[in-house]
Protein backbone atom coordinates (compact mmCIF):
# COMPACT_ATOMS: atom_id res chain seq x y z
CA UNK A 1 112.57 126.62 129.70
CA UNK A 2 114.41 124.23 127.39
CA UNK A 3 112.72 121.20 126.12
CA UNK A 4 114.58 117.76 125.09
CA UNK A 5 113.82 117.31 121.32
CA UNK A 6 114.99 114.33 119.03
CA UNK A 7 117.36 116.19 116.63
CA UNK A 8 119.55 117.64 119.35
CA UNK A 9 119.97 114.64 121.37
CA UNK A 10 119.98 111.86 118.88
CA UNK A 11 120.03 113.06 115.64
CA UNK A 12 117.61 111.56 112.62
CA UNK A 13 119.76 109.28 111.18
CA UNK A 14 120.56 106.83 114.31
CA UNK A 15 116.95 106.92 115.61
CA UNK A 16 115.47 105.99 111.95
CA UNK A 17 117.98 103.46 110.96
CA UNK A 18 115.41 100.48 111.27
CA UNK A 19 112.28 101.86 109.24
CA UNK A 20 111.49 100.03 106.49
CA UNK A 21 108.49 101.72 103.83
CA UNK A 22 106.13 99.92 101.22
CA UNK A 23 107.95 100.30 97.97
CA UNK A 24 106.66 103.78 96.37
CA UNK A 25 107.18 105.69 99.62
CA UNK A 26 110.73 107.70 99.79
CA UNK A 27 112.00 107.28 102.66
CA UNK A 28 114.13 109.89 102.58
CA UNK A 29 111.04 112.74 102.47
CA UNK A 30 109.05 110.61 104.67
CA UNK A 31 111.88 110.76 107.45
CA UNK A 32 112.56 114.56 106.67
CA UNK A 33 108.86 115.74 106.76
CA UNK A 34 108.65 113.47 110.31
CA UNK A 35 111.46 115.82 111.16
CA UNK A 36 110.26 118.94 109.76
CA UNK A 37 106.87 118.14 112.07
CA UNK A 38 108.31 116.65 115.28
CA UNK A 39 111.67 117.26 115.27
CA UNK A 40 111.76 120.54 117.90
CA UNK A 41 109.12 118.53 120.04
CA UNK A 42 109.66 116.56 123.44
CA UNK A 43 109.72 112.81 122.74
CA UNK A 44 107.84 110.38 124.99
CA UNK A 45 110.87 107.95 125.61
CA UNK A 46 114.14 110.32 126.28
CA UNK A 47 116.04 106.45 126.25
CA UNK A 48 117.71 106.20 122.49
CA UNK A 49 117.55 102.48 122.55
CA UNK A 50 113.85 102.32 123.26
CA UNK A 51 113.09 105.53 121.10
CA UNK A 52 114.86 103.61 118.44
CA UNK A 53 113.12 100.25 119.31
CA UNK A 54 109.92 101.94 119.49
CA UNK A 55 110.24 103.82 115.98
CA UNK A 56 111.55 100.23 114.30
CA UNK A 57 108.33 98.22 115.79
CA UNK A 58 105.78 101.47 114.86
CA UNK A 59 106.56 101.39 111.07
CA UNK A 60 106.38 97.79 111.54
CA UNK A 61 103.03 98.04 112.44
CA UNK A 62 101.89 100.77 110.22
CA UNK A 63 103.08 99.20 107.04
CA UNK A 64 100.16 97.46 105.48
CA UNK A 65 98.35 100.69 106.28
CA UNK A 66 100.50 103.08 104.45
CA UNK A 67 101.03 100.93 101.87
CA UNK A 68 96.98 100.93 101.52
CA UNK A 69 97.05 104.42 102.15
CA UNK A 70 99.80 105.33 99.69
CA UNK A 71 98.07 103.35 97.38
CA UNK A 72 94.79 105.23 97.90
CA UNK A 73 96.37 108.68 97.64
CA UNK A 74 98.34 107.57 94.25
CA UNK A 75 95.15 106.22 92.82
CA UNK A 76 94.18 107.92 88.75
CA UNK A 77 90.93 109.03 88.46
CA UNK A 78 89.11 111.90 87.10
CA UNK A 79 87.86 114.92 89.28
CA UNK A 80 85.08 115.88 87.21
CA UNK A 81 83.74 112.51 86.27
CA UNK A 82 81.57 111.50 89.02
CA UNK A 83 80.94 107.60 87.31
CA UNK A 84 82.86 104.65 85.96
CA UNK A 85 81.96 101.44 84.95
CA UNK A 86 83.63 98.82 83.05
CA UNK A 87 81.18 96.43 81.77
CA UNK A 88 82.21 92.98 80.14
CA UNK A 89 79.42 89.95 78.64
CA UNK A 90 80.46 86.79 76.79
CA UNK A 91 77.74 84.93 75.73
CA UNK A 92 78.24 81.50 74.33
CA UNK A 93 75.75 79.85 73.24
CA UNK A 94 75.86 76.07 70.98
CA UNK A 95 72.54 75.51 69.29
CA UNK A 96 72.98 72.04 67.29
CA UNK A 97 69.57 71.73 65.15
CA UNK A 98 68.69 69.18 62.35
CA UNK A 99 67.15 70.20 58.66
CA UNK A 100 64.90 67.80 57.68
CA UNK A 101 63.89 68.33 53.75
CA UNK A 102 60.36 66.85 53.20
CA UNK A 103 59.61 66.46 49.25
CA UNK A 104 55.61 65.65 47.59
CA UNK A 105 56.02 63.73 44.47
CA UNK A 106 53.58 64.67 41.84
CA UNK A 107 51.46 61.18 42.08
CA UNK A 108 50.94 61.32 45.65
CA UNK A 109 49.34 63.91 48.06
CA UNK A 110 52.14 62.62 50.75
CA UNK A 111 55.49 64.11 52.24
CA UNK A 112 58.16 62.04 52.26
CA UNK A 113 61.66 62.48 53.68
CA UNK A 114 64.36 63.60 51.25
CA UNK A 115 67.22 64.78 53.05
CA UNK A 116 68.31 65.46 56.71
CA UNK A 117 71.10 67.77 57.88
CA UNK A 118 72.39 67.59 61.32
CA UNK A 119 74.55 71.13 61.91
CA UNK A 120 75.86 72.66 64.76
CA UNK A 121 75.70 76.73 65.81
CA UNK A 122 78.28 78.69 67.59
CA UNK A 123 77.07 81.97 68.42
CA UNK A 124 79.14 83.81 71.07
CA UNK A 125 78.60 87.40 71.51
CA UNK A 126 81.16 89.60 73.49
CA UNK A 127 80.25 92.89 74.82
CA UNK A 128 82.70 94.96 76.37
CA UNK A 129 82.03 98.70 77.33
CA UNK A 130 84.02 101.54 79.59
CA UNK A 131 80.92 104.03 80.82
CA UNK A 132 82.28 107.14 82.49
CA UNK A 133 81.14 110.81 82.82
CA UNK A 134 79.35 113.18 84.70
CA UNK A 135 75.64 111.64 85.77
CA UNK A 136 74.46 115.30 85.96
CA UNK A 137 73.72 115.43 89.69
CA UNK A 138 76.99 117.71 90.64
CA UNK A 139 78.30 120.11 87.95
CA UNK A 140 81.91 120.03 86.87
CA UNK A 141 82.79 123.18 88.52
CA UNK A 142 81.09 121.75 91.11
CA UNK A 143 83.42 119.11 91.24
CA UNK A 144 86.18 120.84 89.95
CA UNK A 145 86.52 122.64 93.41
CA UNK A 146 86.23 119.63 95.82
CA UNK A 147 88.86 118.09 94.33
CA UNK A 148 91.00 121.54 95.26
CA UNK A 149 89.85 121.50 98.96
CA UNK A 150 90.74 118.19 99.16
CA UNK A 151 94.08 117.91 97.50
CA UNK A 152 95.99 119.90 100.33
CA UNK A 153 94.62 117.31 102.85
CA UNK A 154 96.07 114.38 100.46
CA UNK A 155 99.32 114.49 101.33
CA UNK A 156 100.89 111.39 102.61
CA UNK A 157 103.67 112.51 104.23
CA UNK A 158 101.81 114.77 106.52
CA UNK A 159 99.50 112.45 107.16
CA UNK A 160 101.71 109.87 108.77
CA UNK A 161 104.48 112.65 109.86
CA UNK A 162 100.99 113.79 112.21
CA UNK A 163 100.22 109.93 112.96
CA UNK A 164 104.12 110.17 114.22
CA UNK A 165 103.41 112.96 116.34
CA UNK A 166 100.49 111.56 117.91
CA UNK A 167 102.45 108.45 119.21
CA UNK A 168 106.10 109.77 120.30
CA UNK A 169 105.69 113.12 121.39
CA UNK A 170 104.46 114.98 124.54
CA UNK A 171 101.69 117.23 123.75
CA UNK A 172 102.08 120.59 124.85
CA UNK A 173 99.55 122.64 125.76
């Protein structure tokens, strides 16, 4: 039993002419791991036009999500720092305040007023602090290995080259 599959009917290049990625995403691996996934499989609409119109409008409407997604996968952090906080206070405070210089002359038992100073304070106080590290709760190896069972699953381009399969192809069971 033969099945219909994309490749030998329409060929890649005429059924992805209209897809249009967030900037960051190449295109080029994007279409060829789509391929590389789907491209033996039965498509859903056997009609080139609508295939074609169907592919256009689905990247269309995935965009903002890979973008966000691409975005999320790309994202620099450390594995085997499990906090980070960046921490910024600017306190500005004005204090104006007034000296007043009371003098006792030697034939009286009396202050009087000598001098007065009016002045004004400027105290500002900036505090700026990056806090990152391990809080202690998970180890570093501990870690360490999550972030290598997770990495395989972090791959963009099989993420949305599966999301591709899900929505033009006929499932065989």
């Amino acid at each position: 039993m033969n099945f219909i599959n994309i490749i030998d009917i329409y060929g890649y290049d005429v059924i992805f002419s209209g897809v249009q990625v967030p900037d960051g995403i190449d295109t080029e691996t994007l279409i060829n791991s789509i391929i590389d996934k789907c491209g033996t499989s039965e498509p859903l609409y056997t009609d080139m036009p609508l295939l074609e119109q169907k592919i256009t409008v689905w990247f269309k409407k995935y965009r903002h999500s890979f973008e966000r997604l691409y975005r999320a996968y790309m994202a620099d952090y450390n594995a085997i720092h499990n906090y980070d906080r960046y921490e910024e206070i600017d306190n500005d405070n004005n204090r104006k305040a007034s000296d007043l210089l009371k003098v006792s002359p030697y034939d009286t038992d009396r202050f009087i007023n000598d001098s007065n100073t009016d002045r004004t304070e400027n105290i500002n106080n900036k505090h700026r602090a990056h806090i990152y590290g391990n809080i202690g709760v998970t180890t570093a190896p501990q870690m360490l290995r999550e972030e290598l069972n997770i990495v395989p699953a972090l791959n963009f381009y099989n993420v949305v080259s599966d999301l591709f399969y899900d929505e033009f192809f006929i499932k065989v069971m």
